[in-house]
PDB file of N, CA and C in Angstrom:
ATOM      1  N   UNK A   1      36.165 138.431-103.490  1.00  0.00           N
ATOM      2  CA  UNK A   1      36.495 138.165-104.881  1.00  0.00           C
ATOM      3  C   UNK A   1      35.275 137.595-105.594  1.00  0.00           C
ATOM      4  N   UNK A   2      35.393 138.292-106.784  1.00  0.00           N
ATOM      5  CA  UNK A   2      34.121 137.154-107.867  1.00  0.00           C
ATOM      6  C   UNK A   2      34.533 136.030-108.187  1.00  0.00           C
ATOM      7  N   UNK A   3      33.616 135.004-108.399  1.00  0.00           N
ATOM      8  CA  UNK A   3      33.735 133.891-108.784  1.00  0.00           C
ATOM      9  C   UNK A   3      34.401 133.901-109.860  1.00  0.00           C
ATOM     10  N   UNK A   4      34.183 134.171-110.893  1.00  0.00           N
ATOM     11  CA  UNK A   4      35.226 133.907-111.891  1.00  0.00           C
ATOM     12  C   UNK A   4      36.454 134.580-111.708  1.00  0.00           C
ATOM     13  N   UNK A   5      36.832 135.278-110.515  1.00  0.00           N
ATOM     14  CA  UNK A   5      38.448 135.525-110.265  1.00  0.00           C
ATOM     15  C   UNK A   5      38.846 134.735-110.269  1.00  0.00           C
ATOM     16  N   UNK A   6      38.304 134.063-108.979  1.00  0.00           N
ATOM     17  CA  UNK A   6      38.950 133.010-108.270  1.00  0.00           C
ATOM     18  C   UNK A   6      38.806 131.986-109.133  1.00  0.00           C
ATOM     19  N   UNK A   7      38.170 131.102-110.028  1.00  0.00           N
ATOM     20  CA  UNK A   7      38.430 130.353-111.013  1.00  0.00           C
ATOM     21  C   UNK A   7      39.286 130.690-111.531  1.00  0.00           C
ATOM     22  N   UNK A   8      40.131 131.888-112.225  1.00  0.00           N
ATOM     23  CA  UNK A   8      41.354 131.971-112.741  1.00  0.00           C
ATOM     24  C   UNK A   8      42.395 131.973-112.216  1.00  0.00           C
ATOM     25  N   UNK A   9      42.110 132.413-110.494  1.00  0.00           N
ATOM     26  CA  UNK A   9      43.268 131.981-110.044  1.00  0.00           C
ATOM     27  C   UNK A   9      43.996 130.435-110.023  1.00  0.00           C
ATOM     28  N   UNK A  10      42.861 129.947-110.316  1.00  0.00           N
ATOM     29  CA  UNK A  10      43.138 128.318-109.946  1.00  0.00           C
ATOM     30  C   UNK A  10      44.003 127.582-110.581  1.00  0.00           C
ATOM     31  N   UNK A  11      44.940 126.374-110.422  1.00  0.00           N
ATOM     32  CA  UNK A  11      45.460 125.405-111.191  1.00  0.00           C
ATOM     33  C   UNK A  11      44.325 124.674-111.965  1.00  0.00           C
ATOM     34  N   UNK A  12      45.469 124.067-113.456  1.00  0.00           N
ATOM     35  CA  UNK A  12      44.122 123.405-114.055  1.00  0.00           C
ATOM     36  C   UNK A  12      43.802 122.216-113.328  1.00  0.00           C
ATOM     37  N   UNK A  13      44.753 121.427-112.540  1.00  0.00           N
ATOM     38  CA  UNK A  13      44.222 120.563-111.317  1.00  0.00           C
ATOM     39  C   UNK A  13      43.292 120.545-110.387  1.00  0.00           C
ATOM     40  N   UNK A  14      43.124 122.229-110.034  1.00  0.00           N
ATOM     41  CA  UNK A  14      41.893 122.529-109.354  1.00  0.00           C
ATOM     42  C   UNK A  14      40.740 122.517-110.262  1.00  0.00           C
ATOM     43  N   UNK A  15      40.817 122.857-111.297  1.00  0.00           N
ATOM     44  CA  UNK A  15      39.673 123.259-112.227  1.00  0.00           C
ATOM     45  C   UNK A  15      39.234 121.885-112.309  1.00  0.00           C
ATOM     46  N   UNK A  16      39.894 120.885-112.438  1.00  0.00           N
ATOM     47  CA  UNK A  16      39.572 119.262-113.017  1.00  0.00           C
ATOM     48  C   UNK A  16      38.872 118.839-112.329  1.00  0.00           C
ATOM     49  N   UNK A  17      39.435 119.352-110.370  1.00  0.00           N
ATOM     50  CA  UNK A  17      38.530 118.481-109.159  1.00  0.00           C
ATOM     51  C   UNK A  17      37.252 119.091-108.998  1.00  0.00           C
ATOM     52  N   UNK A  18      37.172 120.489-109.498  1.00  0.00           N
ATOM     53  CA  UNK A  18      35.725 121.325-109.824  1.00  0.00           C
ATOM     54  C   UNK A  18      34.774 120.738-110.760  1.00  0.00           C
ATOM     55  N   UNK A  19      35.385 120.461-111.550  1.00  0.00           N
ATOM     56  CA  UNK A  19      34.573 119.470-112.579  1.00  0.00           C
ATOM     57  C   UNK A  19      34.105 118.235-112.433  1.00  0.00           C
ATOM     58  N   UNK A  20      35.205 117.653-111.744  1.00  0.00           N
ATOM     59  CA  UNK A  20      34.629 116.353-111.315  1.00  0.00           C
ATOM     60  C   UNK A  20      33.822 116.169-110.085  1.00  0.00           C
ATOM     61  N   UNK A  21      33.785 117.108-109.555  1.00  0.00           N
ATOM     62  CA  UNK A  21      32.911 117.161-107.680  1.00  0.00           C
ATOM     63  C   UNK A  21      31.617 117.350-108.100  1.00  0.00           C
ATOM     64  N   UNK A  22      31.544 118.323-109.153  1.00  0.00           N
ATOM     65  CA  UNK A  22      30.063 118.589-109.670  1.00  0.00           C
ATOM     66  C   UNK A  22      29.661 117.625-111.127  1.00  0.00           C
ATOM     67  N   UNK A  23      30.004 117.234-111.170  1.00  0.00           N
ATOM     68  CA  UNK A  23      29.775 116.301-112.446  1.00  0.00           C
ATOM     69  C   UNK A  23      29.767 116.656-113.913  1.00  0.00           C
ATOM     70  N   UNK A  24      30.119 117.855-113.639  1.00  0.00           N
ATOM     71  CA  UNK A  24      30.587 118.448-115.701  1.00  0.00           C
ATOM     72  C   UNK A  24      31.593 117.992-116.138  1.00  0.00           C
ATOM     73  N   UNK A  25      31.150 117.961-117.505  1.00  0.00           N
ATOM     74  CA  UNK A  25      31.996 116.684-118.174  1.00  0.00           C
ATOM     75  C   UNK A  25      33.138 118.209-118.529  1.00  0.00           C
ATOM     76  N   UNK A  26      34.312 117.560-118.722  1.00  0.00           N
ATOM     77  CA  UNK A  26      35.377 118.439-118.837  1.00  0.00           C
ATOM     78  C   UNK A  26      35.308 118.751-120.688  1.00  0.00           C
ATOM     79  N   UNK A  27      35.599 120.210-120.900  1.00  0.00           N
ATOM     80  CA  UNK A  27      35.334 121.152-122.197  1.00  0.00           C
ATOM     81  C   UNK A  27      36.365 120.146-123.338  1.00  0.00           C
ATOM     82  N   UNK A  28      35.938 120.240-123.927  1.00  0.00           N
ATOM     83  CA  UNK A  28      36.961 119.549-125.466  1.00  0.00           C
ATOM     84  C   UNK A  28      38.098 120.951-125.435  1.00  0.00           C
ATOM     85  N   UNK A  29      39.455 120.547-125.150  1.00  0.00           N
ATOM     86  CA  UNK A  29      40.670 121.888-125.342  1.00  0.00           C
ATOM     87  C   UNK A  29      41.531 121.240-126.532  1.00  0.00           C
ATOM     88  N   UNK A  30      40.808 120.111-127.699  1.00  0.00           N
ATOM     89  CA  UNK A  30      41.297 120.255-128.921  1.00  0.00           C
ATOM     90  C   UNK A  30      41.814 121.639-129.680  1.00  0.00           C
ATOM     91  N   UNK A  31      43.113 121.792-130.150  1.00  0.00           N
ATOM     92  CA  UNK A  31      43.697 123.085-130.422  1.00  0.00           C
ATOM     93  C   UNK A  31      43.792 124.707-129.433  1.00  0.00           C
ATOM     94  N   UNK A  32      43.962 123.795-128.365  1.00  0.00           N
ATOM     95  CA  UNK A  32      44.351 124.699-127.557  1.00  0.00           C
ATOM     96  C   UNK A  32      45.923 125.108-127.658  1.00  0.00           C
ATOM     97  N   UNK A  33      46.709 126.271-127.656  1.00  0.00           N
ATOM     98  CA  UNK A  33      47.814 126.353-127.908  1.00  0.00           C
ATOM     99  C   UNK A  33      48.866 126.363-126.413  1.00  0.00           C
ATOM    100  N   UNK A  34      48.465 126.603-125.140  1.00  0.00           N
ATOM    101  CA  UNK A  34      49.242 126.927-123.764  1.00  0.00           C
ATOM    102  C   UNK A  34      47.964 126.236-122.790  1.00  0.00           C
ATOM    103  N   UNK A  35      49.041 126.069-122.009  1.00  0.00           N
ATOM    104  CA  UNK A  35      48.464 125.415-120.578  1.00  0.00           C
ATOM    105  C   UNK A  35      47.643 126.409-120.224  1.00  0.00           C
ATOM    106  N   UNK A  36      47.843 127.935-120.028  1.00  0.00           N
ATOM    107  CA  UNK A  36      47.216 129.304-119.846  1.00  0.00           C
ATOM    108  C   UNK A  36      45.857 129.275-120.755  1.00  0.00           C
ATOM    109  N   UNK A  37      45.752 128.736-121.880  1.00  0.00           N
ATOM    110  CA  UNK A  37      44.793 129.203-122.649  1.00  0.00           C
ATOM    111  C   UNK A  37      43.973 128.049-122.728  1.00  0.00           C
ATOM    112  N   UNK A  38      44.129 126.595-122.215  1.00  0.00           N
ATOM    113  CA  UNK A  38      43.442 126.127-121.311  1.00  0.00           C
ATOM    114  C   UNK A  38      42.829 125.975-120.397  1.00  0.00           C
ATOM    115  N   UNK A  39      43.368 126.828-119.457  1.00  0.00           N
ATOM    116  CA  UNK A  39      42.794 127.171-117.935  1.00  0.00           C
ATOM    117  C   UNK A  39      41.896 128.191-118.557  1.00  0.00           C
ATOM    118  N   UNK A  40      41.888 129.025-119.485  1.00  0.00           N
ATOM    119  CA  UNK A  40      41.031 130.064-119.498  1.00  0.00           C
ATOM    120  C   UNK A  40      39.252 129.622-120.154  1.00  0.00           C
ATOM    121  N   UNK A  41      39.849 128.370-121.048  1.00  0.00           N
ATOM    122  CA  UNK A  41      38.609 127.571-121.606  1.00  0.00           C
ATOM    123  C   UNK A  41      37.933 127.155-120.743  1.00  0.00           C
ATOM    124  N   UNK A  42      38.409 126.423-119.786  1.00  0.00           N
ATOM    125  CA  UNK A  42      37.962 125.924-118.617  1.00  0.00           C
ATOM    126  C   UNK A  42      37.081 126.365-118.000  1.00  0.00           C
ATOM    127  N   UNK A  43      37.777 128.049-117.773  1.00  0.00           N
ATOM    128  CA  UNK A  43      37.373 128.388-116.501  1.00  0.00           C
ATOM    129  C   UNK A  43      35.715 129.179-117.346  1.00  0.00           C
ATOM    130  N   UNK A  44      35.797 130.063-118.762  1.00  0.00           N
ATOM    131  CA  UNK A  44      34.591 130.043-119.588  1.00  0.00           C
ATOM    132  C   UNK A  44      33.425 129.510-119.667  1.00  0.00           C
ATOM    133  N   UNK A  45      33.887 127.745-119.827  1.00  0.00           N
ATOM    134  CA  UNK A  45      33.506 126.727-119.881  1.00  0.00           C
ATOM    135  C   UNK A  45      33.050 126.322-118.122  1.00  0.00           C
ATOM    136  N   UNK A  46      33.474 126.548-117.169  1.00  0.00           N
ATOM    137  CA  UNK A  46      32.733 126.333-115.988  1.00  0.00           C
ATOM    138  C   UNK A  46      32.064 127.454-115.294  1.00  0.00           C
ATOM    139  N   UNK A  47      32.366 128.262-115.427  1.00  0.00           N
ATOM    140  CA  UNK A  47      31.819 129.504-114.894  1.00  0.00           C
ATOM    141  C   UNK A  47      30.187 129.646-114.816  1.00  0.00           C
ATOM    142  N   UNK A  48      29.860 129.570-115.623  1.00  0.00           N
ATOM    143  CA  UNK A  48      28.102 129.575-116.092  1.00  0.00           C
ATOM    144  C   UNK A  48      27.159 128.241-115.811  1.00  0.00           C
ATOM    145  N   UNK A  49      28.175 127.179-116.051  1.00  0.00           N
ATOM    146  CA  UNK A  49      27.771 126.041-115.263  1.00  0.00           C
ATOM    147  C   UNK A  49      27.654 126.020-113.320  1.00  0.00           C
ATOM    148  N   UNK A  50      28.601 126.740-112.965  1.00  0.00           N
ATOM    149  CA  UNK A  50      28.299 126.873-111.547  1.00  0.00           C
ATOM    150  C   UNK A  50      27.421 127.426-110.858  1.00  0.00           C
ATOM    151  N   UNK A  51      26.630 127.892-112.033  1.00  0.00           N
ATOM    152  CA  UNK A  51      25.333 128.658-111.508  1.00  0.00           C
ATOM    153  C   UNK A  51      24.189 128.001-111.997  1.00  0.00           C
ATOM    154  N   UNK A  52      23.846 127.096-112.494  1.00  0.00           N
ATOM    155  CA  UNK A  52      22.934 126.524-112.888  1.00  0.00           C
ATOM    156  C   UNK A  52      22.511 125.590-111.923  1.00  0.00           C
ATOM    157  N   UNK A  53      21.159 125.546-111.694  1.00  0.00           N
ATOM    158  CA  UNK A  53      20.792 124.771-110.543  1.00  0.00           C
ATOM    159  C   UNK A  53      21.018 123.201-110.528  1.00  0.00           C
ATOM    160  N   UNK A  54      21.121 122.848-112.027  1.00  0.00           N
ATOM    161  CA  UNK A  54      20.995 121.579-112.720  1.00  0.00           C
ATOM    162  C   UNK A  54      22.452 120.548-111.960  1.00  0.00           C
ATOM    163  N   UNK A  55      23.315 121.909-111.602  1.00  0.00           N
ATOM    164  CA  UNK A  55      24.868 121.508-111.422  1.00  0.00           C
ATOM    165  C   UNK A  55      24.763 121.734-109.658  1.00  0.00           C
ATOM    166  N   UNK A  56      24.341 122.789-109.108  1.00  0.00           N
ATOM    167  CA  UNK A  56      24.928 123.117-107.779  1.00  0.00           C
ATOM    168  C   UNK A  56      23.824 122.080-107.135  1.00  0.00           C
ATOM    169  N   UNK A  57      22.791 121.635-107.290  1.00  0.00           N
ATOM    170  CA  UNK A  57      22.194 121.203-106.117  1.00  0.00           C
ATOM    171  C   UNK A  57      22.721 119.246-105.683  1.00  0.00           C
ATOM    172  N   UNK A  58      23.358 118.792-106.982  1.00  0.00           N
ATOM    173  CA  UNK A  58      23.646 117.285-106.601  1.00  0.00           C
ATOM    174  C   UNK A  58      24.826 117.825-105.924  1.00  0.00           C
ATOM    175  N   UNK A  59      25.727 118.616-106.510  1.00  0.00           N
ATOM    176  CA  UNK A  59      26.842 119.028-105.695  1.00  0.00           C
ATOM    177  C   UNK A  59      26.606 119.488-104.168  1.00  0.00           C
ATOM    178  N   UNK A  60      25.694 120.101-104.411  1.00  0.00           N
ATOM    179  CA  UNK A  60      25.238 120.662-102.207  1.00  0.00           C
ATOM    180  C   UNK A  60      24.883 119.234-101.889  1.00  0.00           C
ATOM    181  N   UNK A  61      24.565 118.878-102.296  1.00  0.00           N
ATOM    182  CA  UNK A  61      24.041 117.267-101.874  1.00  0.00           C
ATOM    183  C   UNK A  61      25.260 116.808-101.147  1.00  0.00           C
ATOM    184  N   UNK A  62      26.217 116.585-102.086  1.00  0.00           N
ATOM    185  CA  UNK A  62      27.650 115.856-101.651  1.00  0.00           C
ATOM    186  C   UNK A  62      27.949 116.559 -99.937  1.00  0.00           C
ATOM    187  N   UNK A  63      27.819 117.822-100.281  1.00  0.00           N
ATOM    188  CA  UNK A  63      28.676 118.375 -99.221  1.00  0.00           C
ATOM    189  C   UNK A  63      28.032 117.786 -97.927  1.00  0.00           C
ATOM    190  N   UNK A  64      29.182 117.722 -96.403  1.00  0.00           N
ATOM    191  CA  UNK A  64      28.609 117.536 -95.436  1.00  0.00           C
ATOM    192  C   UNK A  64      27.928 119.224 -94.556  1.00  0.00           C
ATOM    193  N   UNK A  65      27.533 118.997 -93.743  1.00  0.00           N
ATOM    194  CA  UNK A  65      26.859 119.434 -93.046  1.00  0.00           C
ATOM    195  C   UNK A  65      27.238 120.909 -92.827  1.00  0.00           C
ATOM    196  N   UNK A  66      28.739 121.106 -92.481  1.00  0.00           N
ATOM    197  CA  UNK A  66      29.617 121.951 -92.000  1.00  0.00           C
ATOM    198  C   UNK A  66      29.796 123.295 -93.191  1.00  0.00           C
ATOM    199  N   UNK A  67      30.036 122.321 -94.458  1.00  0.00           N
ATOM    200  CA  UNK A  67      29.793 123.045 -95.496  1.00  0.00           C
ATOM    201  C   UNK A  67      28.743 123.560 -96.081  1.00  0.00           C
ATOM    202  N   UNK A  68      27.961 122.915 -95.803  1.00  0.00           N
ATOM    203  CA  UNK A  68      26.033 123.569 -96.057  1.00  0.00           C
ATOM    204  C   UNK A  68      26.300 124.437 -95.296  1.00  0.00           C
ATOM    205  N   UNK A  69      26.483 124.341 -93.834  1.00  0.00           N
ATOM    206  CA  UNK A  69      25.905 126.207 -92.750  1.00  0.00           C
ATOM    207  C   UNK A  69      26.733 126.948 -93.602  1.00  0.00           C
ATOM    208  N   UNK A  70      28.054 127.023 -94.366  1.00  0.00           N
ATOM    209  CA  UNK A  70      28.749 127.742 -94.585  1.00  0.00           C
ATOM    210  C   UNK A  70      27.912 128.246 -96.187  1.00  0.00           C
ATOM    211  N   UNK A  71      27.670 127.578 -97.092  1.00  0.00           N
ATOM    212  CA  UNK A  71      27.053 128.098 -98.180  1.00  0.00           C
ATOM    213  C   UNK A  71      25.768 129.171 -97.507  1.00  0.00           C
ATOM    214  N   UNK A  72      24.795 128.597 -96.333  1.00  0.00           N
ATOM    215  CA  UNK A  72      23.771 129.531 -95.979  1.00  0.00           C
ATOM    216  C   UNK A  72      24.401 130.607 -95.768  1.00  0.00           C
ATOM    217  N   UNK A  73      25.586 130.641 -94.626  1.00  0.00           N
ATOM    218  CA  UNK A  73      25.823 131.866 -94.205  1.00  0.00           C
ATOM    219  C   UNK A  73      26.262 132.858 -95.351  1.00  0.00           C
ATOM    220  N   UNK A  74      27.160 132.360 -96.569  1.00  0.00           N
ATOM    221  CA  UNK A  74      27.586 133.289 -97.393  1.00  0.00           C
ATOM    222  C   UNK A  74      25.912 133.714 -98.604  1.00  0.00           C
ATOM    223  N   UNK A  75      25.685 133.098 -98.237  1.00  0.00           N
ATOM    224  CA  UNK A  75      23.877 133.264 -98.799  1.00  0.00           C
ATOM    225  C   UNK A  75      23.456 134.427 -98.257  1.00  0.00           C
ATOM    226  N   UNK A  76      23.678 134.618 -96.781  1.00  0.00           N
ATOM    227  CA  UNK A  76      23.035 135.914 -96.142  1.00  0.00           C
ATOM    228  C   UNK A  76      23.260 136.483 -96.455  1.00  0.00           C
ATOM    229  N   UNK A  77      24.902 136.690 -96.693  1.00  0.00           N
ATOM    230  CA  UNK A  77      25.345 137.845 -96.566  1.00  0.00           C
ATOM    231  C   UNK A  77      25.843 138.257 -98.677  1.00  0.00           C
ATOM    232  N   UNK A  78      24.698 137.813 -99.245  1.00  0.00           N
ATOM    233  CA  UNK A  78      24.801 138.177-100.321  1.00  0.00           C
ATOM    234  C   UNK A  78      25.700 137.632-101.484  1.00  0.00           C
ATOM    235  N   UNK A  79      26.682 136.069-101.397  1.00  0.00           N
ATOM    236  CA  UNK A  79      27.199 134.955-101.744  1.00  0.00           C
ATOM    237  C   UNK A  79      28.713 135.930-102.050  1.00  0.00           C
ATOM    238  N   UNK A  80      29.026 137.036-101.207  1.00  0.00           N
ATOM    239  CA  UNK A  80      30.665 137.158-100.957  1.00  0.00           C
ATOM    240  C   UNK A  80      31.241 137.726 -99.929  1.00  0.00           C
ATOM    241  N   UNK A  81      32.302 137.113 -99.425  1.00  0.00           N
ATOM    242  CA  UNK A  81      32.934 137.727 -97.955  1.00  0.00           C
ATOM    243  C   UNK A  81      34.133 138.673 -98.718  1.00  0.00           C
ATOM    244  N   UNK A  82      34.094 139.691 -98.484  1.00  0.00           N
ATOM    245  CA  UNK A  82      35.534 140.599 -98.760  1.00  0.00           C
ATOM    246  C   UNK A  82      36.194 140.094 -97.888  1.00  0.00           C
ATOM    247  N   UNK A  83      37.562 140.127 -98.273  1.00  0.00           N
ATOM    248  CA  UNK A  83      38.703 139.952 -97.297  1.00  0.00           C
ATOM    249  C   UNK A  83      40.152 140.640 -98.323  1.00  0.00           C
ATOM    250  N   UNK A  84      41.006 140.314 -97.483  1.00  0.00           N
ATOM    251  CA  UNK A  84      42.086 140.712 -97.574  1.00  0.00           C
ATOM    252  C   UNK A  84      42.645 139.937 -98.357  1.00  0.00           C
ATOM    253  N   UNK A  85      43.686 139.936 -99.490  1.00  0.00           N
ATOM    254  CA  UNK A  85      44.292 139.290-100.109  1.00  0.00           C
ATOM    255  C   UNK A  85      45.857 138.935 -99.355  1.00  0.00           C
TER     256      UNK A  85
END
């Protein structure tokens, strides 16, 4: 799956702990009309940030060890595993 699938699949609860693990400040959803059309600001609003080095490298920082081999390995292999839904 692409990254921004899977960001939409997410609860906005997940989206919040995404935000807060990496340190982006959460989007202004002043006049937002649905919980749905929130998650979608969100996910807009984080998507492009998850690629910025400014954001992923304090975040790799956090991670332990186990989770680093795992970012290399999906690194090799081109940053996606197909699988089965």
């Amino acid at each position: 799956m692409k990254l921004k699938s899977i960001l939409r699949s997410l609860s906005s609860d997940h989206l919040d702990a995404i935000l807060e693990f990496w340190g982006i400040a959460r989007p202004d959803l002043t006049g937002v009309g649905s919980e749905a059309e929130g998650r979608e600001r969100v996910v807009e609003y984080l998507y492009p940030r998850l690629q910025m080095e400014q954001y992923f490298t304090p975040a790799f920082e956090k991670m332990g060890d186990e989770d680093k081999d795992f970012i290399y390995f999906l690194t090799i292999h081109g940053g996606e595993l197909p699988h089965e839904a």
